[in-house]
Protein backbone atom coordinates (compact mmCIF):
# COMPACT_ATOMS: atom_id res chain seq x y z
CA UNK A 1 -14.54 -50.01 -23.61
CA UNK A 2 -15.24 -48.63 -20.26
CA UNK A 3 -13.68 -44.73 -19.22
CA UNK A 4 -12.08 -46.71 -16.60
CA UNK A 5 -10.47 -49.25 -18.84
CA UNK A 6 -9.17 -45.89 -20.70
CA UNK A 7 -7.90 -44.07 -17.92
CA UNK A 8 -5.88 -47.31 -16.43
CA UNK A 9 -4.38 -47.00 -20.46
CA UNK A 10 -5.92 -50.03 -21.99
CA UNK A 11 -6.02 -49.36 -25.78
CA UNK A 12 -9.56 -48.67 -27.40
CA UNK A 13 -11.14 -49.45 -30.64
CA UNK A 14 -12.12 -46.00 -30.66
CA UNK A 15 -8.79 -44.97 -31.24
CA UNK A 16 -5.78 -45.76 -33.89
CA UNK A 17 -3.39 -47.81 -33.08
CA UNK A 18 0.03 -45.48 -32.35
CA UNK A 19 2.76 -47.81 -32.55
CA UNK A 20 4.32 -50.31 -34.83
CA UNK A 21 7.23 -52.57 -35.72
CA UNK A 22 9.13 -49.69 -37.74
CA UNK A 23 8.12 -47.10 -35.74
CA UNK A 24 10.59 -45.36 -33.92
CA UNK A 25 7.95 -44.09 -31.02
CA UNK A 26 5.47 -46.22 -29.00
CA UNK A 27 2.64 -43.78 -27.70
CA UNK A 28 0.51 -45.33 -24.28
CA UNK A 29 -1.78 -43.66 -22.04
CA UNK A 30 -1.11 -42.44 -19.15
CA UNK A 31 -3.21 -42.76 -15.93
CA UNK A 32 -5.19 -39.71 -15.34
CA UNK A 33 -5.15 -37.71 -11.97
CA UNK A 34 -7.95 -38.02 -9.94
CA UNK A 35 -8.89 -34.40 -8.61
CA UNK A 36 -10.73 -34.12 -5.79
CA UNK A 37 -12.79 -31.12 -4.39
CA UNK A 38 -12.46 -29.28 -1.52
CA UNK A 39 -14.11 -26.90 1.05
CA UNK A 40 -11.85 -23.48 1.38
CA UNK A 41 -10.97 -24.33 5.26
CA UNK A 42 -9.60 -27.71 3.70
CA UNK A 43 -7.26 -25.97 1.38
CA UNK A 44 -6.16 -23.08 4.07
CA UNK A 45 -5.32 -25.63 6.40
CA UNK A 46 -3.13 -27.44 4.17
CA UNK A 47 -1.13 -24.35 3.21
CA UNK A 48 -1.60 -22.12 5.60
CA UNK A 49 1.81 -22.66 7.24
CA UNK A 50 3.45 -22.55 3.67
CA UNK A 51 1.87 -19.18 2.56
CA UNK A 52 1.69 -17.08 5.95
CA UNK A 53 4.11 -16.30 8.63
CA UNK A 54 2.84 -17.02 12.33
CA UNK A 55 1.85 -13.56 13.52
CA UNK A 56 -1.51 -11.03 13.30
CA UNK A 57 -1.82 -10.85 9.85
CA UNK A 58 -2.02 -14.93 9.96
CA UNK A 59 -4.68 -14.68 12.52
CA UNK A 60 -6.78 -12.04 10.11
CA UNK A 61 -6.66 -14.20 7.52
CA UNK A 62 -7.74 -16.96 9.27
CA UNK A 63 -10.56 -14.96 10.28
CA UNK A 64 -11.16 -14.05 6.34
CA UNK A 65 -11.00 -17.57 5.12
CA UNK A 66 -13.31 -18.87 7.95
CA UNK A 67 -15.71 -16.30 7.15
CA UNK A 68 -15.81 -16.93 3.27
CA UNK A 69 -16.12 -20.65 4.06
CA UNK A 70 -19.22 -19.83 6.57
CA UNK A 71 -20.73 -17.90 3.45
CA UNK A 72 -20.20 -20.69 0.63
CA UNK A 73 -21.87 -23.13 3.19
CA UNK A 74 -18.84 -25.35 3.53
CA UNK A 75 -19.01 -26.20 -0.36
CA UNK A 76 -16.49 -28.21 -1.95
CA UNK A 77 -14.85 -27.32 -4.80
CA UNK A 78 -13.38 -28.94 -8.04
CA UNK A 79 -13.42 -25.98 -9.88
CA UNK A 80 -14.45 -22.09 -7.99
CA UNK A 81 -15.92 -20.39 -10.76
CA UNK A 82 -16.60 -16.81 -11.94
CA UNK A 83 -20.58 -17.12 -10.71
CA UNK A 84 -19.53 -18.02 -7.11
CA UNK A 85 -16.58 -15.62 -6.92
CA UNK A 86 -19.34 -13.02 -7.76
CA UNK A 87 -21.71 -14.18 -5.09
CA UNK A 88 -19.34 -14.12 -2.59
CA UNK A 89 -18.64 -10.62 -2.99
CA UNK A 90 -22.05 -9.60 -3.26
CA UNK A 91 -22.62 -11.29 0.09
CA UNK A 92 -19.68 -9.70 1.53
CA UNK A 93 -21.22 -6.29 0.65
CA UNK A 94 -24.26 -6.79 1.63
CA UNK A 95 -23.28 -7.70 4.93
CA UNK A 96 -21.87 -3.68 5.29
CA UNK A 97 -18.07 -4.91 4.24
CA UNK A 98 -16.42 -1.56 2.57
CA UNK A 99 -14.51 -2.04 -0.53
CA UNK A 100 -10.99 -2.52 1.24
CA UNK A 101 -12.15 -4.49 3.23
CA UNK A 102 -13.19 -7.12 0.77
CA UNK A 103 -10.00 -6.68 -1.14
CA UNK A 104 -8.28 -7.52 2.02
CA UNK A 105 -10.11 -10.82 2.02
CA UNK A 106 -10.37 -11.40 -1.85
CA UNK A 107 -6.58 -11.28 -2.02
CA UNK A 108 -6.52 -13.86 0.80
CA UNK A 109 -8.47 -16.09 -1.15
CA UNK A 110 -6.84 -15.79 -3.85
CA UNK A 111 -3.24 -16.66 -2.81
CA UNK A 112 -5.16 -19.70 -1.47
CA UNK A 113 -6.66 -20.54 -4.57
CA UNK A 114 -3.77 -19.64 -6.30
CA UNK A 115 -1.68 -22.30 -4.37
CA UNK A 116 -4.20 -24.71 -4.72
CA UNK A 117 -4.39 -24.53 -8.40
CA UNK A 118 -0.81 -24.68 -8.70
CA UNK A 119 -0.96 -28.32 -6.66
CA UNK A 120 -3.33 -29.48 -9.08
CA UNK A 121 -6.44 -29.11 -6.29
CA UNK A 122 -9.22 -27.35 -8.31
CA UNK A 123 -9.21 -27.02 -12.22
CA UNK A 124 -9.67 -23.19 -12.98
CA UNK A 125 -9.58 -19.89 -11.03
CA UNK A 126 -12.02 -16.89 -11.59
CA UNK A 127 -10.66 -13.43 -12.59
CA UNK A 128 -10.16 -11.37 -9.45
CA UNK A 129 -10.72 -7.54 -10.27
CA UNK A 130 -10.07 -4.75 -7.38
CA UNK A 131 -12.76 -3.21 -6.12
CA UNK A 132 -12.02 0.67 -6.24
CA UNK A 133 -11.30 1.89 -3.01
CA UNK A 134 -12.19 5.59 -1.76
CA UNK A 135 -9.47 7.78 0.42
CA UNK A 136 -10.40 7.87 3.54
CA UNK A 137 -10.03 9.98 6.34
CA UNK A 138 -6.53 9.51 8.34
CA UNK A 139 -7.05 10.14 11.99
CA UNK A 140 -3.89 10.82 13.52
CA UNK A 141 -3.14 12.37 17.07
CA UNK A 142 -2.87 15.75 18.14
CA UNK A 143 0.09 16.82 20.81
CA UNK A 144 -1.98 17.19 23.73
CA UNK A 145 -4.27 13.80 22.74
CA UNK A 146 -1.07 12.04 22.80
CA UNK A 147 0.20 13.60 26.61
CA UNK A 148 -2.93 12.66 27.73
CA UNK A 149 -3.34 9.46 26.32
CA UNK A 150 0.52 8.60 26.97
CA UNK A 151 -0.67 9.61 30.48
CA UNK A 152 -3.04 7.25 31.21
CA UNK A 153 -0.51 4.24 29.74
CA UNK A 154 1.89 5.17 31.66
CA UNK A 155 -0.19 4.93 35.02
CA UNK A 156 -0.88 1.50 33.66
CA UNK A 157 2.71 0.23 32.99
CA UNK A 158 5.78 1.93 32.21
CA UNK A 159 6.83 -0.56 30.06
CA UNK A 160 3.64 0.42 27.76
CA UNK A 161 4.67 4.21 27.84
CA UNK A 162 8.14 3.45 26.68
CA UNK A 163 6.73 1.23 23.71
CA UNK A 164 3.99 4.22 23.06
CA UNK A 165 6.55 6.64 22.52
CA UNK A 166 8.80 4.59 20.40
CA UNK A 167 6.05 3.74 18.20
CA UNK A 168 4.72 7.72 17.64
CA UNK A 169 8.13 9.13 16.90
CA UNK A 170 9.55 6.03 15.06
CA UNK A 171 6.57 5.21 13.13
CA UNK A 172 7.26 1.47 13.06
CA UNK A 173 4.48 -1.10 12.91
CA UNK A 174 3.72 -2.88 16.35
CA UNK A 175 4.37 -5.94 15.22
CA UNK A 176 7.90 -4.26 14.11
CA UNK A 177 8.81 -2.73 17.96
CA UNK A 178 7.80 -6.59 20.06
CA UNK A 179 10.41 -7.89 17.47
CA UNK A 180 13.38 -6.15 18.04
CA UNK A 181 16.10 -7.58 20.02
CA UNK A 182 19.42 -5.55 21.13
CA UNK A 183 21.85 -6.32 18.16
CA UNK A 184 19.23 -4.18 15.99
CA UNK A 185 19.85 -1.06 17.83
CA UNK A 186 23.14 1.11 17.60
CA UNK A 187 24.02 3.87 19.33
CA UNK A 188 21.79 6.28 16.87
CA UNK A 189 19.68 4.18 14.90
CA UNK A 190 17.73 1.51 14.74
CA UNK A 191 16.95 -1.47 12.10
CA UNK A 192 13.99 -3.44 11.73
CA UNK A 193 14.23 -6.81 10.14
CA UNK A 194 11.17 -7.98 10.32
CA UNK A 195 8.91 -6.16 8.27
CA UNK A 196 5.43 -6.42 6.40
CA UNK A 197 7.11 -5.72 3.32
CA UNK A 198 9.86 -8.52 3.97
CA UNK A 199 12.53 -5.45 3.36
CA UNK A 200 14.20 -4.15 6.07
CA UNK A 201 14.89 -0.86 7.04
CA UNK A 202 17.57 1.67 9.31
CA UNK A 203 16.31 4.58 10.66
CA UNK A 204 17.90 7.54 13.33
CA UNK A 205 16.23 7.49 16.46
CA UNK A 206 14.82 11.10 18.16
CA UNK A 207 15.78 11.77 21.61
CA UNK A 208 12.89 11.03 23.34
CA UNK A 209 13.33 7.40 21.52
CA UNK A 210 17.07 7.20 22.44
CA UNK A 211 15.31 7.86 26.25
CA UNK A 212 12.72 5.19 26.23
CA UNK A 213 15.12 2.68 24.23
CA UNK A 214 16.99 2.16 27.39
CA UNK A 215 17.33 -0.84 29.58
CA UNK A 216 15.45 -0.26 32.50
CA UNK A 217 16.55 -1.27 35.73
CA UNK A 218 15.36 -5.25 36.97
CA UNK A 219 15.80 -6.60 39.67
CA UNK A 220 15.15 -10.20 38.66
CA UNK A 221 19.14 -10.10 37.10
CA UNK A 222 18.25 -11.00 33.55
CA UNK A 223 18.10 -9.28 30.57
CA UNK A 224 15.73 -9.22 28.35
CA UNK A 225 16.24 -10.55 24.77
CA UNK A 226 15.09 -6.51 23.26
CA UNK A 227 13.85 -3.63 24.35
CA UNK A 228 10.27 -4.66 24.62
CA UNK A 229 9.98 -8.48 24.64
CA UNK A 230 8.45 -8.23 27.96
CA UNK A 231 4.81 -7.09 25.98
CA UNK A 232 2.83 -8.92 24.21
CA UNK A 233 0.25 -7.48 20.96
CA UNK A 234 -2.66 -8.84 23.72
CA UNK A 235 -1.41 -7.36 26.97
CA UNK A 236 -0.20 -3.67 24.82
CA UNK A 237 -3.97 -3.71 23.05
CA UNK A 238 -5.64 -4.05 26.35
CA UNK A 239 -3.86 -1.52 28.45
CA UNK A 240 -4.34 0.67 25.07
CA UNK A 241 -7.97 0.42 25.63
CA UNK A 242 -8.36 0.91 29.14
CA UNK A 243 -5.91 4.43 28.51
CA UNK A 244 -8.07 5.39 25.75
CA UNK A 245 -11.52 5.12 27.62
CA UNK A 246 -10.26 6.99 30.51
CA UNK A 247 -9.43 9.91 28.63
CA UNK A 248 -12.79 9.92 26.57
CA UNK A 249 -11.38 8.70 23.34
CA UNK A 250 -13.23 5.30 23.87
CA UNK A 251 -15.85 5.81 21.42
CA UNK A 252 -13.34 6.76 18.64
CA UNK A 253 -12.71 3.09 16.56
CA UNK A 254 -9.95 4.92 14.63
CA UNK A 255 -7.84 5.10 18.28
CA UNK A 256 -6.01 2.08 17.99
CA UNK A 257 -1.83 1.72 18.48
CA UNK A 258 -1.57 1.67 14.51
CA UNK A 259 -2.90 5.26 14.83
CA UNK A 260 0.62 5.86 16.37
CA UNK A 261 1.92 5.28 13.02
CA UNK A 262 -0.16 7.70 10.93
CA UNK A 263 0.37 10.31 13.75
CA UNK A 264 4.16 10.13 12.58
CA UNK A 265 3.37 9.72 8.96
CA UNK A 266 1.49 12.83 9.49
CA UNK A 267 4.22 14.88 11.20
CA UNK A 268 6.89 14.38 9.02
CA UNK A 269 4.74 15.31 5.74
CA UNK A 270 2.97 18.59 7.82
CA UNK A 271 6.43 19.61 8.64
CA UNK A 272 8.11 19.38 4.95
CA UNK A 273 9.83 16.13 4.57
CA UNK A 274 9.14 14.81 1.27
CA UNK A 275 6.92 12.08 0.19
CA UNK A 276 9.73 9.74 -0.95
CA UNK A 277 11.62 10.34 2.62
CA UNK A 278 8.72 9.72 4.23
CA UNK A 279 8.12 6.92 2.33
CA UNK A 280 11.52 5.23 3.29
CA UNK A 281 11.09 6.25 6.77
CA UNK A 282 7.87 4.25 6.84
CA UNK A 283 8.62 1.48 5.08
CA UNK A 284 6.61 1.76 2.67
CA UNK A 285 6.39 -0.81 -0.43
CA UNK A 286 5.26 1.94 -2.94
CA UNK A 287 4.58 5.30 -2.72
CA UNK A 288 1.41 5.09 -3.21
CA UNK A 289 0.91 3.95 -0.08
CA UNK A 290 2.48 6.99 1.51
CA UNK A 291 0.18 9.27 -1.09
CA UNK A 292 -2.29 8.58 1.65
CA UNK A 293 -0.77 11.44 3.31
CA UNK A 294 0.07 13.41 0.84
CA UNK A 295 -2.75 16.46 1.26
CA UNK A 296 -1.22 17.03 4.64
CA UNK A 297 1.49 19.35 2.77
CA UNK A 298 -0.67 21.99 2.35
CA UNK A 299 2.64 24.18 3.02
CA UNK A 300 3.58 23.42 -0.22
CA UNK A 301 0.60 24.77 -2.06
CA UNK A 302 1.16 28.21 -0.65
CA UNK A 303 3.65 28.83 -3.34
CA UNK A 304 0.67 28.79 -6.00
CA UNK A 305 -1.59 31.51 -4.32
CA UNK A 306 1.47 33.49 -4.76
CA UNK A 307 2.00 32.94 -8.72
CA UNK A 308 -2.05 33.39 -8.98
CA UNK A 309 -2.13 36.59 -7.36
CA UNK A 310 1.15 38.11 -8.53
CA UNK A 311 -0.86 39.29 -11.56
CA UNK A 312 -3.72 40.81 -10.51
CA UNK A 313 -1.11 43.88 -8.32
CA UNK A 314 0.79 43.84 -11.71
CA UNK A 315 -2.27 44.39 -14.18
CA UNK A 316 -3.92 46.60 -11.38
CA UNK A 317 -0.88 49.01 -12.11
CA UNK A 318 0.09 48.43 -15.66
CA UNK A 319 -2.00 50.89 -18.33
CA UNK A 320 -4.37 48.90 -20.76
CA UNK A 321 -2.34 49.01 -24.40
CA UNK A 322 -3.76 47.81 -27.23
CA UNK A 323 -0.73 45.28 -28.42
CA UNK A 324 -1.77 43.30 -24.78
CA UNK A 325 -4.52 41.92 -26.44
CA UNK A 326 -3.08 40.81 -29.58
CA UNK A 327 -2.58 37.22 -30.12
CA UNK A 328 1.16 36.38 -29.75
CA UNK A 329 0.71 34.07 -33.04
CA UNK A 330 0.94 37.07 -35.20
CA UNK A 331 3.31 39.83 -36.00
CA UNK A 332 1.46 43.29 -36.74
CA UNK A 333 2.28 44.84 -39.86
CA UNK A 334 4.33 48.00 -40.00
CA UNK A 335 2.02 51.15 -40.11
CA UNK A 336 1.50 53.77 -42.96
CA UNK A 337 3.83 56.06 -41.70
CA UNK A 338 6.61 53.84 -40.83
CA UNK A 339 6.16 52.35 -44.79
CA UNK A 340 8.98 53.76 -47.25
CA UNK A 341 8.09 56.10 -49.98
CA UNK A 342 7.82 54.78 -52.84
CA UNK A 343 9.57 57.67 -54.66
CA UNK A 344 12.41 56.40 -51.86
CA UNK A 345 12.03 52.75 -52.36
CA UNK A 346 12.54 53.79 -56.72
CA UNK A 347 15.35 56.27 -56.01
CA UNK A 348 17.49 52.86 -54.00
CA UNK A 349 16.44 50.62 -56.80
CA UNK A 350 17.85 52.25 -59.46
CA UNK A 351 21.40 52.89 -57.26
CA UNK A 352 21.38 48.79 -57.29
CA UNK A 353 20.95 48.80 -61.07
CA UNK A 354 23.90 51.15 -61.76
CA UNK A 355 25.89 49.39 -59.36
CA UNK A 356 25.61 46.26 -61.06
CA UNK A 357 26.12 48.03 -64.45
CA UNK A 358 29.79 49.65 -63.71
């Protein structure tokens, strides 16, 4: 008997026969699933569509999975095993990619593979353990890079300036601003619906925002579906760029518009708002996310110098007394003198006695 013959579910004489006349259950075989291996650009574009929204993060992980795909040769894959998994990562290091950075793609893949498996297109998934990322430095904006660099937009295109400043003082993703239409903005506040998180969120707009929020006058008699649908991600990054060079902050690769949003982050924690406001101001999914910014408060560490050096001007003016250095886990005795007499102690024993006796 062939492993075909098996497979279509023709019985074997290497097996017992499962059924008979009094038997209330007939067992057969069933055909078994054929599965089929894959390259990694095969699977992602079968369920890419399903497991990303159109927008930039979409195109960065298309990026990812086109890399890792490059790497592994255009393999395909029954089963992606522990061994390869490894590999990949140590080839993704070696080629100078930081530890975020190939978390970023690892948890691409993995929702990929993840999907996959699910489908019943590979047989087993590796374990996929975090590489330990280190904090790194936040580069925000100070006030007079931002005039300067808001400066040089707005010689560019007004409608650029306007999207600049709602970005720095609202702290919303960019992705977040091009979305809005007019029904998401009230007369104070403003919602975004379409986050990075998936949760949306209401915030209360500054003045300056309130300013640059308005409809601008057109002369072509149509109005725009939201306040900045004119702009695209493309045409915003490239007058970003040209701004940036001209005031000398081209060489800096940490001046790009998402630094808008850590320049807000920044603000609100430097001037007191708390980490969990902050956080709900951002967005944020947890807060350790917003931790990130935590060390800017170093206003609220000022209350410890004071507690540490409260002691020294106290100690400085107290005299040294001998009971300061005993330990606090013990009561001294009573000295000598302060002892009764025992001629005393005798004299109020004996006044109990005779009390009890009458």
């Amino acid at each position: 008997m062939t492993n075909e013959a098996i497979q279509e579910g023709q019985p074997s004489g290497l097996f017992a026969v499962f059924s008979s006349q009094n038997s209330k259950f007939r067992y057969t075989y069933n055909k078994i699933r054929e599965v089929k291996s894959y390259r990694i650009g095969e699977l992602f574009a079968a369920y890419r569509d399903i497991l990303w929204d159109d927008g930039r993060h979409k195109y960065n992980v298309s990026s990812f999975i086109g890399e890792i795909d490059e790497i592994l040769l255009g393999e395909r894959f029954s089963t992606f095993d522990q061994n390869t998994l490894d590999n990949l990562i140590g080839t993704l290091r070696q080629r100078g990619n930081s530890n975020a950075t190939i978390n970023r793609k690892m948890a691409a893949l993995s929702k990929l593979l993840r999907k996959a498996h699910k489908m019943g297109d590979i047989h087993s998934l590796p374990e996929f353990r975090r590489q330990k990322e280190r904090a790194g430095r936040i580069r925000f904006l100070e006030r007079d890079e931002e005039a300067r660099l808001f400066a040089a937009i707005r010689s560019r295109s007004e409608d650029a300036y306007r999207l600049s400043v709602f970005l720095v003082d609202t702290g919303c993703r960019l992705g977040e601003a091009l979305g809005l239409i007019w029904n998401d903005i009230q007369e104070h506040r403003v919602s975004f619906w379409i986050t990075k998180s998936g949760r949306s969120r209401t915030i209360p707009m500054t003045e300056r925002v309130k300013e640059v929020i308005k409809l601008p006058p057109t002369t072509e008699g149509r109005r725009p579906k939201g306040p900045f649908t004119k702009l695209t991600q493309a045409q915003y990054r490239a007058i970003w760029n040209e701004a940036k060079a001209e005031v000398g902050l081209g060489a800096d690769e940490q001046v790009v518009p998402h630094i808008l949003r850590h320049t807000c982050a920044s603000r609100l924690v430097q001037g007191g708002i708390d980490i969990r406001r902050v956080q709900m101001w951002l967005g944020h999914q947890t807060l350790s996310m917003t931790m990130r910014y935590a060390h800017l408060a170093t206003n609220d560490l000022d209350g410890c110098v004071v507690v540490l050096e409260k002691p020294r001007a106290d100690e400085a003016s107290r005299p040294v007394e001998s009971s300061v250095f005993a330990s606090p886990l013990t009561t001294p005795s009573p000295s000598k003198s302060a002892r009764r007499p025992k001629s005393e102690a005798a004299a109020v024993k004996a006044v109990g006695k005779s009390s009890k006796v009458k």
